[in-house]
C-alpha atoms as a PDB file:
ATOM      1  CA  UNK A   1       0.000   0.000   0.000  1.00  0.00           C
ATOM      2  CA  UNK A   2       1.441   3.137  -1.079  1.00  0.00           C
ATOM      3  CA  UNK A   3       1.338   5.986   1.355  1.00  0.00           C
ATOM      4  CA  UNK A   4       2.019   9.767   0.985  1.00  0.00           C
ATOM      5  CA  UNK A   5       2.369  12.011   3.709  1.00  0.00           C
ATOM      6  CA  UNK A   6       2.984  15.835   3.326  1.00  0.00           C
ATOM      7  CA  UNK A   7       3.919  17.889   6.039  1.00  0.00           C
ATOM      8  CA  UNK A   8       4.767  21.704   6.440  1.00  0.00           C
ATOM      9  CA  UNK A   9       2.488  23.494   5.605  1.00  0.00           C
ATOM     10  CA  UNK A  10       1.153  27.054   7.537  1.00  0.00           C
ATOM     11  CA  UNK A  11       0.361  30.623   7.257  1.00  0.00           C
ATOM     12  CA  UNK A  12       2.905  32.484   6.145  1.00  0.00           C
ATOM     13  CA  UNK A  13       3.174  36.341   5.417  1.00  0.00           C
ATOM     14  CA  UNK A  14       3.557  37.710   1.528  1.00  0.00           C
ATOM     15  CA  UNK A  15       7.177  37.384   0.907  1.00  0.00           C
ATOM     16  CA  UNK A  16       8.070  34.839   3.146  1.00  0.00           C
ATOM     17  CA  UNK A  17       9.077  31.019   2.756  1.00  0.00           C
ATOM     18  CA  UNK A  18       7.823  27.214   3.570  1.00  0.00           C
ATOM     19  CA  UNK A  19       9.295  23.996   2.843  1.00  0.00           C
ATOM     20  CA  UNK A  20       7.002  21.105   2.014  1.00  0.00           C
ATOM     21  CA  UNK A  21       8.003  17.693   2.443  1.00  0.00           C
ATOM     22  CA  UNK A  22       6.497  14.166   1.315  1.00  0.00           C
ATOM     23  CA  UNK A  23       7.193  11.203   2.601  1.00  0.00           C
ATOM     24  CA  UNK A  24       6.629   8.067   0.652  1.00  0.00           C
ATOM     25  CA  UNK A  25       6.421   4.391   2.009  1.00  0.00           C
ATOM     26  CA  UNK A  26       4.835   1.266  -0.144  1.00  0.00           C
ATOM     27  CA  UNK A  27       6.889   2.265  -3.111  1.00  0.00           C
ATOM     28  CA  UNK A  28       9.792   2.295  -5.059  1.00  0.00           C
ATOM     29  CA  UNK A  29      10.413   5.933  -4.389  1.00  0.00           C
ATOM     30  CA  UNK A  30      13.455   6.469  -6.493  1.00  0.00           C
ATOM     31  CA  UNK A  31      11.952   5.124  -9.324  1.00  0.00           C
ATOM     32  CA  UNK A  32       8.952   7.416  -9.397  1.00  0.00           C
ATOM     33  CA  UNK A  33       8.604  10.561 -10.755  1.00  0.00           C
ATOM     34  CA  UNK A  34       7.172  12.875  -7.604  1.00  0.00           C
ATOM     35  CA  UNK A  35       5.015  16.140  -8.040  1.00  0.00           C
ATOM     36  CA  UNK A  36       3.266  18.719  -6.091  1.00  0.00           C
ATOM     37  CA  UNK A  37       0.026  19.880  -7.070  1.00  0.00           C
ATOM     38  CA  UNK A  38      -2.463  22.592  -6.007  1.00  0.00           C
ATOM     39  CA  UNK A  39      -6.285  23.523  -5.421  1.00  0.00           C
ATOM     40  CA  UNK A  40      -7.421  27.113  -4.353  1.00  0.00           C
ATOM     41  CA  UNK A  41     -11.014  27.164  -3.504  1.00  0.00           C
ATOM     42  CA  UNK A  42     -13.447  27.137  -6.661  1.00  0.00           C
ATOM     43  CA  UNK A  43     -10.703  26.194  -8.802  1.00  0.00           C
ATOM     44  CA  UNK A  44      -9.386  22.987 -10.432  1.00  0.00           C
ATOM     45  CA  UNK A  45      -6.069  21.577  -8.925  1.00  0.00           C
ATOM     46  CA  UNK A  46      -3.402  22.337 -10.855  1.00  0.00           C
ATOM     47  CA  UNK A  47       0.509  21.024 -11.728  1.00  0.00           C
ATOM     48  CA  UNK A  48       2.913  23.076  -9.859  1.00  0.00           C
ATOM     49  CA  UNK A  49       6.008  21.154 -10.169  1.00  0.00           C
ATOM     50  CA  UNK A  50       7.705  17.829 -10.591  1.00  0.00           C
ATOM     51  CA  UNK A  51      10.718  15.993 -10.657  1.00  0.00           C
ATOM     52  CA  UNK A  52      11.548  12.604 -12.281  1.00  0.00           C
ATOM     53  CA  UNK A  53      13.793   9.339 -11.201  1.00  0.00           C
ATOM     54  CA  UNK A  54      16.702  11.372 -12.986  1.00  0.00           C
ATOM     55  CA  UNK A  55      15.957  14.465 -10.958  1.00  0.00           C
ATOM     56  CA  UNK A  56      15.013  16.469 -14.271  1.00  0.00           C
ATOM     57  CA  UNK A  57      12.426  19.120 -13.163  1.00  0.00           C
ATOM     58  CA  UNK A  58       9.229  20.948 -14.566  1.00  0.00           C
ATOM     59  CA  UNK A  59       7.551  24.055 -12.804  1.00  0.00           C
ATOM     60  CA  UNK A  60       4.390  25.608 -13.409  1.00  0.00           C
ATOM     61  CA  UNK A  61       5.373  29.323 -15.077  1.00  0.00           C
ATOM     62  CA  UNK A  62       3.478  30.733 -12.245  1.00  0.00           C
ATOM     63  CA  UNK A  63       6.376  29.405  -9.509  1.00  0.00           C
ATOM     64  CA  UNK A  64       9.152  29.636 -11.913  1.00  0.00           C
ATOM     65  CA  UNK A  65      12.266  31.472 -10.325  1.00  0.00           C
ATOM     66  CA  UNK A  66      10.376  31.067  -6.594  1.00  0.00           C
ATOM     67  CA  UNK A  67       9.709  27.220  -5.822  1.00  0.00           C
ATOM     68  CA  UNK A  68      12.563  24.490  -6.393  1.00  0.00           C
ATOM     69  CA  UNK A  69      11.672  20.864  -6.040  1.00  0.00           C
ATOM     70  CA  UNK A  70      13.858  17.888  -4.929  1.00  0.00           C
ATOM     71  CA  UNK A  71      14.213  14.636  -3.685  1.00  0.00           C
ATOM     72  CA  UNK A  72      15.987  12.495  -1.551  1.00  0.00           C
ATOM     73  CA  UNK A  73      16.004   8.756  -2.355  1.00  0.00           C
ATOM     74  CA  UNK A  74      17.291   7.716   1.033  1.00  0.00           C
ATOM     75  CA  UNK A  75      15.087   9.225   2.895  1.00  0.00           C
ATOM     76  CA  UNK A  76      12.153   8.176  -0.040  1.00  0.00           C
ATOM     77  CA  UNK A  77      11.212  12.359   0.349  1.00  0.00           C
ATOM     78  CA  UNK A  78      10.253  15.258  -2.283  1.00  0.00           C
ATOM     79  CA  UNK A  79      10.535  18.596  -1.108  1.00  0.00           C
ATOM     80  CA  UNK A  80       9.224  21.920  -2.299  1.00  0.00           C
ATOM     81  CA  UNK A  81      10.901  24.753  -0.935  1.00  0.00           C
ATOM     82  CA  UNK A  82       8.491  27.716  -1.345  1.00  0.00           C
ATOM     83  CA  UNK A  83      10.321  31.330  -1.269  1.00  0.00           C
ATOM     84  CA  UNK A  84       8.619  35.093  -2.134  1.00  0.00           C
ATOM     85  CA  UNK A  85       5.356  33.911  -1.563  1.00  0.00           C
ATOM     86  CA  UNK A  86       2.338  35.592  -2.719  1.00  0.00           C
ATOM     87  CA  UNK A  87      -1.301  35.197  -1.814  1.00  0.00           C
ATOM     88  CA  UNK A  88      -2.289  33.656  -4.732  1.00  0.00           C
ATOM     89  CA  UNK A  89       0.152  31.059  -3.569  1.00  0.00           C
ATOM     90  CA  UNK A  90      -3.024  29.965  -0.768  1.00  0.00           C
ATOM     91  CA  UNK A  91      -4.308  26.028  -1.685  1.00  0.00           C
ATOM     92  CA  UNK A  92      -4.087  22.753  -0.501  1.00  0.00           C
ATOM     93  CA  UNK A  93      -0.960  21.368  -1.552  1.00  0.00           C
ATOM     94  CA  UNK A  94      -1.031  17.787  -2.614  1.00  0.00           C
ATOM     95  CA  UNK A  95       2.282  15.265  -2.938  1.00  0.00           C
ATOM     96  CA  UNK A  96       1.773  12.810  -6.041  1.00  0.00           C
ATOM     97  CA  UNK A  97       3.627   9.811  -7.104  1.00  0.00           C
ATOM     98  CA  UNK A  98       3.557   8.575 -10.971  1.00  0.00           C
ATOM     99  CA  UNK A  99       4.505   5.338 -12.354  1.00  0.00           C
ATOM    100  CA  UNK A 100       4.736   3.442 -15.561  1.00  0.00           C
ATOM    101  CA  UNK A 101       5.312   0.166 -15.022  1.00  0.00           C
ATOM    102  CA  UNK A 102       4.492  -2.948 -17.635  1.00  0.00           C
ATOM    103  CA  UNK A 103       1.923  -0.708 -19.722  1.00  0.00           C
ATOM    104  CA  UNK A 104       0.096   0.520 -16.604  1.00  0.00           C
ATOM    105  CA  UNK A 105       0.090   3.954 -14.736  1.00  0.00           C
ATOM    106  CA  UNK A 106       0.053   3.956 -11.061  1.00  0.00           C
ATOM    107  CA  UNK A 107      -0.912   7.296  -9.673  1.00  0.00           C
ATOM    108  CA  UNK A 108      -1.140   8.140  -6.095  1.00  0.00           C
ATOM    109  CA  UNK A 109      -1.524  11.112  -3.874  1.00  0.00           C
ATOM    110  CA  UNK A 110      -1.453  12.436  -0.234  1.00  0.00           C
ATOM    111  CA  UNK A 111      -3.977  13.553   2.124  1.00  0.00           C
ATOM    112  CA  UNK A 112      -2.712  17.104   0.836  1.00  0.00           C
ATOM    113  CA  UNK A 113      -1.612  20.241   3.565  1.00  0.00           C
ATOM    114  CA  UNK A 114      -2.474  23.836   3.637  1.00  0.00           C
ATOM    115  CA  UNK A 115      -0.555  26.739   2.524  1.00  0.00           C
ATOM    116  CA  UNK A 116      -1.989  30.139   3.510  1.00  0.00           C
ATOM    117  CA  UNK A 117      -0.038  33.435   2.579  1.00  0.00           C
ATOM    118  CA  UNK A 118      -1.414  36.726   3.710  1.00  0.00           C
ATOM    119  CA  UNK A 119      -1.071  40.033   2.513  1.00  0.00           C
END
């Protein structure tokens, strides 16, 4: 059973910084590419960045320059580290794990945690 478990999320002021981690159990973390993903209320959840098995990244144009993801196999653990936050940075952050394994996806995701920034 795979599990996903984010943690650090918080209110934070405008301009200030968080650091999300996810820890991942019931899989072969290094293998997987890891993502975060977001939901503000009334809107659709959306990519905000990932990372692959090689450690080649992607970022949402919106967090481009001001969120980095990584990963550390040995501790089976993506991080995003979330700096010059704005308010439009508020959602419910949610780990995800992607795999393609023998022509089949296997797609998980955590329990998500908030991120609040005031202004």
């Amino acid at each position: 059973q795979v599990q996903l478990v984010e943690s650090g999320g918080g209110l934070v002021q405008a301009g200030g910084s968080l650091r999300l981690s996810c820890a991942a159990s019931g899989t072969i973390f290094s293998i997987n590419t890891m993502g975060w993903y977001r939901q503000a209320p009334g809107k659709q959840r959306e990519l905000v960045a990932t990372i692959t098995s090689g450690s080649s990244t992607n970022y949402a144009d919106s967090v481009k320059g001001r969120f980095t993801i990584s990963r550390d196999n040995a501790k089976n653990t993506v991080y995003l580290q979330m700096n010059s936050l704005k308010p439009e940075d508020t959602a419910v952050y949610y780990c995800n794990s992607y795999l393609r394994l023998l022509n089949r996806n296997y797609v998980y995701w955590g329990q998500g945690t908030q991120v609040t920034v005031s202004s």
